[in-house]
PDB file of N, CA and C in Angstrom:
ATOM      1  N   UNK A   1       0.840  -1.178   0.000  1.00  0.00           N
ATOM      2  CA  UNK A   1       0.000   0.000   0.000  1.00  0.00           C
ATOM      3  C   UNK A   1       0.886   1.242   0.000  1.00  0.00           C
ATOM      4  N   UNK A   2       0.183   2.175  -1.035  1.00  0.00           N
ATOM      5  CA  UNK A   2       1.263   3.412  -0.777  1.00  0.00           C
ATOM      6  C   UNK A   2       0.673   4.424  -0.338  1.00  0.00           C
ATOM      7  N   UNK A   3       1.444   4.708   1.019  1.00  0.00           N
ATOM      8  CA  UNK A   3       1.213   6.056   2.142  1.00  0.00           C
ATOM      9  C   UNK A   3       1.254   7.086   1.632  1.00  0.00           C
ATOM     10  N   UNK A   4       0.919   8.157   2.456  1.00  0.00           N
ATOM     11  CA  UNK A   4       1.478   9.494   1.902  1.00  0.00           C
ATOM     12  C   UNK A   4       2.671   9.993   2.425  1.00  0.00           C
ATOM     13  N   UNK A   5       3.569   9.495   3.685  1.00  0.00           N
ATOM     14  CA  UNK A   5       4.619   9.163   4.018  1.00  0.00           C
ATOM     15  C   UNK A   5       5.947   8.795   3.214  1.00  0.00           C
ATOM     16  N   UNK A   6       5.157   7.545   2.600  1.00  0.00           N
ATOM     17  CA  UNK A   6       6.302   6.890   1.865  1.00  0.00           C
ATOM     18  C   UNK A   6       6.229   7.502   0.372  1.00  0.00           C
ATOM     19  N   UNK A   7       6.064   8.550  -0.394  1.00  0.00           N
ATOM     20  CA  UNK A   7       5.139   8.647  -1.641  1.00  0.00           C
ATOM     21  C   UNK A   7       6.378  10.113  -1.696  1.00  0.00           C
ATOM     22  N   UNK A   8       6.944   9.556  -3.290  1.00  0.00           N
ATOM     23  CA  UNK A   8       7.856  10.667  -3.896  1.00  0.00           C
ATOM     24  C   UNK A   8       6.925  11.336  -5.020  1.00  0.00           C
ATOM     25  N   UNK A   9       7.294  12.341  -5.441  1.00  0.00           N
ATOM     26  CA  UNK A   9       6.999  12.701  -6.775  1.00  0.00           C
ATOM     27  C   UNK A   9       7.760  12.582  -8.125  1.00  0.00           C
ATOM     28  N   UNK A  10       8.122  11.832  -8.815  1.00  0.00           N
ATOM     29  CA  UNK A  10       8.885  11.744 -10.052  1.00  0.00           C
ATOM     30  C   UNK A  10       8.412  12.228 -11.140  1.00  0.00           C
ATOM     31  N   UNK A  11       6.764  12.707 -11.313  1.00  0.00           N
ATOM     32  CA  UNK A  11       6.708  13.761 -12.493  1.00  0.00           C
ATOM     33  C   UNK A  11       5.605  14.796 -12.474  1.00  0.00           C
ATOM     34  N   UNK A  12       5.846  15.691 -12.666  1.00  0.00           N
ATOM     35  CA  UNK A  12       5.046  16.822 -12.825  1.00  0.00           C
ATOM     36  C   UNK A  12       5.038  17.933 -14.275  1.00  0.00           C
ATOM     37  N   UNK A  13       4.331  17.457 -15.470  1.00  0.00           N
ATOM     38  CA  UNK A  13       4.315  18.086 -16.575  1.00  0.00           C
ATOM     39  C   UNK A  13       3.345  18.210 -17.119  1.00  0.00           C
ATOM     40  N   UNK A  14       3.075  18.436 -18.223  1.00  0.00           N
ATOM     41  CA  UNK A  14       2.163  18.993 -19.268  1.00  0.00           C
ATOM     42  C   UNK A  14       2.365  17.788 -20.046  1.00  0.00           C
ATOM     43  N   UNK A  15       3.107  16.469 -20.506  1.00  0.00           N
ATOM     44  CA  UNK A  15       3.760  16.181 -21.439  1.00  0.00           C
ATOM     45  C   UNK A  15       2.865  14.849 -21.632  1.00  0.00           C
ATOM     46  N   UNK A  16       1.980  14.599 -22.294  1.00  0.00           N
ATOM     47  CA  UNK A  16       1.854  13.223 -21.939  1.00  0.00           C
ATOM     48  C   UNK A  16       2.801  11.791 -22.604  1.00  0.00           C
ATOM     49  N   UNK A  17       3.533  12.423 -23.444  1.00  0.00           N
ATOM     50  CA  UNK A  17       4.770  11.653 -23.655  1.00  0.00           C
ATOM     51  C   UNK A  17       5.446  11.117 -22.572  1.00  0.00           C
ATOM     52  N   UNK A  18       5.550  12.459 -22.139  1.00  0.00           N
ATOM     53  CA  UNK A  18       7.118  12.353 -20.843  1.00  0.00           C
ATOM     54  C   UNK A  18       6.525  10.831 -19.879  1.00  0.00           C
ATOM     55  N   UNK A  19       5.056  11.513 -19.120  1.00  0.00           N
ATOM     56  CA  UNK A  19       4.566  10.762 -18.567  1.00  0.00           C
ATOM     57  C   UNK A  19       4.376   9.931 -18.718  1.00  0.00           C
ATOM     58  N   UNK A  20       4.252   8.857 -20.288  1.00  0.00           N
ATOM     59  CA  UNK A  20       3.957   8.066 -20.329  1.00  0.00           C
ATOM     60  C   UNK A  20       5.301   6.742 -20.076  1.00  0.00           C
ATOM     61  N   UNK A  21       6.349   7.647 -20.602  1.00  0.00           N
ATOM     62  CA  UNK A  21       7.652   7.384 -20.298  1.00  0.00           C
ATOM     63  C   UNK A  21       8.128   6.970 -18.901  1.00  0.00           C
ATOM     64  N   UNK A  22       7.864   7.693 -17.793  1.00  0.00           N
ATOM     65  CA  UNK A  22       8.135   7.762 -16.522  1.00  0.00           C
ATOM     66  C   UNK A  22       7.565   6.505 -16.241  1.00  0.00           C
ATOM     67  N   UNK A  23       6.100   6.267 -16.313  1.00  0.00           N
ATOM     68  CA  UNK A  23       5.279   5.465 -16.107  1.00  0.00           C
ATOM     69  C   UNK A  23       5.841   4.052 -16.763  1.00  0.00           C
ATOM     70  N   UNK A  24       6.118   4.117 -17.916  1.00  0.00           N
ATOM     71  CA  UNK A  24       7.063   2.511 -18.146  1.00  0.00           C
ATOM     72  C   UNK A  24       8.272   2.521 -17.451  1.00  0.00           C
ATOM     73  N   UNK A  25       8.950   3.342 -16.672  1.00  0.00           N
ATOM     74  CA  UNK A  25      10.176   2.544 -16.863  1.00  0.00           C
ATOM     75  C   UNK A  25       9.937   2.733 -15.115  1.00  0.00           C
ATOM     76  N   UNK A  26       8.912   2.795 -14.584  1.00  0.00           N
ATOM     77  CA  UNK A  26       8.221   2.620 -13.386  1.00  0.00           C
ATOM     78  C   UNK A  26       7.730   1.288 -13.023  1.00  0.00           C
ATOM     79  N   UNK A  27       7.244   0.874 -14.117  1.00  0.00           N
ATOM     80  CA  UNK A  27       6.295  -0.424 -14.762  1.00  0.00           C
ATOM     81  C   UNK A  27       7.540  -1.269 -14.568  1.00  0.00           C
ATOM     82  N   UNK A  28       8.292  -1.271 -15.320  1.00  0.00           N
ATOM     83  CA  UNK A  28       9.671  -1.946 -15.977  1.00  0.00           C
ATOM     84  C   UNK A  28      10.624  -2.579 -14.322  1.00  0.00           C
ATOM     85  N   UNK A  29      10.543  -1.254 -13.809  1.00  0.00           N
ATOM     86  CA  UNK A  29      11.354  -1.757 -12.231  1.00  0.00           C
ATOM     87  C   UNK A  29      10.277  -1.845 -11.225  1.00  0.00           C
ATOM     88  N   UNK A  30       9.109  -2.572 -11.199  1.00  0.00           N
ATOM     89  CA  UNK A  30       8.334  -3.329 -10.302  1.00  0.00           C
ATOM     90  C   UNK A  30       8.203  -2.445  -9.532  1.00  0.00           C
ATOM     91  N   UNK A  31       7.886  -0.355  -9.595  1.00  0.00           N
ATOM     92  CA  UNK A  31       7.428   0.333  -8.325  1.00  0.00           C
ATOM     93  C   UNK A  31       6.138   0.658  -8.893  1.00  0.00           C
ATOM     94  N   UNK A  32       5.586   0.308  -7.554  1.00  0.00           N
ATOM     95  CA  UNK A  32       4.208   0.926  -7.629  1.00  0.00           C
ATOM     96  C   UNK A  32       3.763   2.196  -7.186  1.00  0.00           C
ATOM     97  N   UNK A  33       3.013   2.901  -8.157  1.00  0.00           N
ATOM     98  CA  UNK A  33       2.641   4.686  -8.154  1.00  0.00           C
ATOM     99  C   UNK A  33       1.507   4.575  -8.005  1.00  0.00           C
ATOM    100  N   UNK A  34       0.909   6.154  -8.083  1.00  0.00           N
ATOM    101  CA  UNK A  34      -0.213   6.603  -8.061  1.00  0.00           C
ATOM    102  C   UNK A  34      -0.198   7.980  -9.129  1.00  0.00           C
ATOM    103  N   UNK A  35      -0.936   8.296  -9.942  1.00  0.00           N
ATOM    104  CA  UNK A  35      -1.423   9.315 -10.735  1.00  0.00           C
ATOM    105  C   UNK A  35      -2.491  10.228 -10.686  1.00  0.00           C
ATOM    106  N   UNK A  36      -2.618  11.546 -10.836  1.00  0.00           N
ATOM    107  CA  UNK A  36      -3.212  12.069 -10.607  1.00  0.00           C
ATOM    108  C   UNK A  36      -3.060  13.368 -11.979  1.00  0.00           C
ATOM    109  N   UNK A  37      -4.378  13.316 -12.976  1.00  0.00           N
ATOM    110  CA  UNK A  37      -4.208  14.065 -13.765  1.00  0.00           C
ATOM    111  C   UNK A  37      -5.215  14.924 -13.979  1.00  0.00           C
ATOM    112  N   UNK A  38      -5.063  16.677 -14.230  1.00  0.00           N
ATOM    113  CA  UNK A  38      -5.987  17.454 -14.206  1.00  0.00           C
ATOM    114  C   UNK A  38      -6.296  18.016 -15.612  1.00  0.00           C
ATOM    115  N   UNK A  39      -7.391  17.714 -15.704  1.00  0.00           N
ATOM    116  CA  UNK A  39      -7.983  18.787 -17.057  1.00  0.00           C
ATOM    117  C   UNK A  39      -8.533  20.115 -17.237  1.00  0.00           C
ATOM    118  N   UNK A  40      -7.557  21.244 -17.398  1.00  0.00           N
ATOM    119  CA  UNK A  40      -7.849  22.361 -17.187  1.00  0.00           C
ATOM    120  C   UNK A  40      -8.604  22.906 -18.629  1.00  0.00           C
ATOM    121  N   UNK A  41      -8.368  22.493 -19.195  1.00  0.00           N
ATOM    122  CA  UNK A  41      -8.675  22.724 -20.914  1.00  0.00           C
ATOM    123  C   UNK A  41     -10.325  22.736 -21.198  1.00  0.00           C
ATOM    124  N   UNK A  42     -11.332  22.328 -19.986  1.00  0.00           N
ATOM    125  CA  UNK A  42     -12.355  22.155 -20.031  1.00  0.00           C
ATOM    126  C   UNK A  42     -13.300  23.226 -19.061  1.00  0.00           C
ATOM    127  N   UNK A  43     -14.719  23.416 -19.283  1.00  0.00           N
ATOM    128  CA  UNK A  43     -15.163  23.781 -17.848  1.00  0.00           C
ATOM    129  C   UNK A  43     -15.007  22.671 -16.800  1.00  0.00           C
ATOM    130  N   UNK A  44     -15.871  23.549 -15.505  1.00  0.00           N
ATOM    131  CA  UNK A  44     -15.900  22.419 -14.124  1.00  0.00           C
ATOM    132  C   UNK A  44     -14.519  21.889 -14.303  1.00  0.00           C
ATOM    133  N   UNK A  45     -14.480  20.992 -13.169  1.00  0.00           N
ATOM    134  CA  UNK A  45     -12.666  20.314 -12.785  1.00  0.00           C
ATOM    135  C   UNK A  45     -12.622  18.831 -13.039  1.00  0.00           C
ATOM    136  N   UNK A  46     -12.593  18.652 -14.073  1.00  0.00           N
ATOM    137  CA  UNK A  46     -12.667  17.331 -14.196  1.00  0.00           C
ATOM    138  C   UNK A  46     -11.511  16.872 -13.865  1.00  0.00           C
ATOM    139  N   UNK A  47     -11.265  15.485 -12.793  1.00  0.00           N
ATOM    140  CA  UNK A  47     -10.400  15.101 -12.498  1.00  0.00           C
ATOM    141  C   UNK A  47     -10.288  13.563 -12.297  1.00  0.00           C
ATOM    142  N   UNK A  48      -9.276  13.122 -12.725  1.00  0.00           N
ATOM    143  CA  UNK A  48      -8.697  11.378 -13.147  1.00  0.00           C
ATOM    144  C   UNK A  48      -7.987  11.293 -12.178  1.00  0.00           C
ATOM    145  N   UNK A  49      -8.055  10.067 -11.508  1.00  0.00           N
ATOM    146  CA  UNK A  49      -6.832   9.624 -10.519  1.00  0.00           C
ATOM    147  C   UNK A  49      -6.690   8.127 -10.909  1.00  0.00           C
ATOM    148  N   UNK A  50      -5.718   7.766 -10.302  1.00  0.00           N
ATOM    149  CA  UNK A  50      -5.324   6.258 -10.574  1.00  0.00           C
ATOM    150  C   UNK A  50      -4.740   5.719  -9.857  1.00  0.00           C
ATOM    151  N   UNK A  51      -4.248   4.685  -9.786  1.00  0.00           N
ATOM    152  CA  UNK A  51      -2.872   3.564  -9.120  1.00  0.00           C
ATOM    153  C   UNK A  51      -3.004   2.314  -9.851  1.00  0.00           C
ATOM    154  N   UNK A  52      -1.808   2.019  -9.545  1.00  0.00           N
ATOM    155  CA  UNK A  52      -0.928   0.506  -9.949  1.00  0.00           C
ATOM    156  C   UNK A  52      -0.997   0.090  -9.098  1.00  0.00           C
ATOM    157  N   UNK A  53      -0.935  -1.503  -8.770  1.00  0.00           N
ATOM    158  CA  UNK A  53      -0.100  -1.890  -7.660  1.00  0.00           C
ATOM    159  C   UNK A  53      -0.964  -2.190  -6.367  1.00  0.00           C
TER     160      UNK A  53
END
């Protein structure tokens, strides 16, 4: 289970390349994350969250 204790940040961008990048080679070495992505581009706050793991 991942705390908010134990919980780094490794990306914060605009990119969904980058991110998707981070996210495999996350995948790749067996750590488990959590995601959290905002859509500002819209009205109201639409918001996605996720986890692995």
């Amino acid at each position: 289970m991942i705390m908010f204790w134990n919980r780094k940040e490794v990306f914060i961008g605009n990119s969904l390349q980058e991110f998707n990048e981070t996210r495999n080679i996350l995948v790749f070495n067996g750590i488990k994350y959590k995601y959290r992505i905002v859509d500002n581009s819209g009205s109201g706050g639409l918001r996605r969250t996720g986890n692995f793991g």
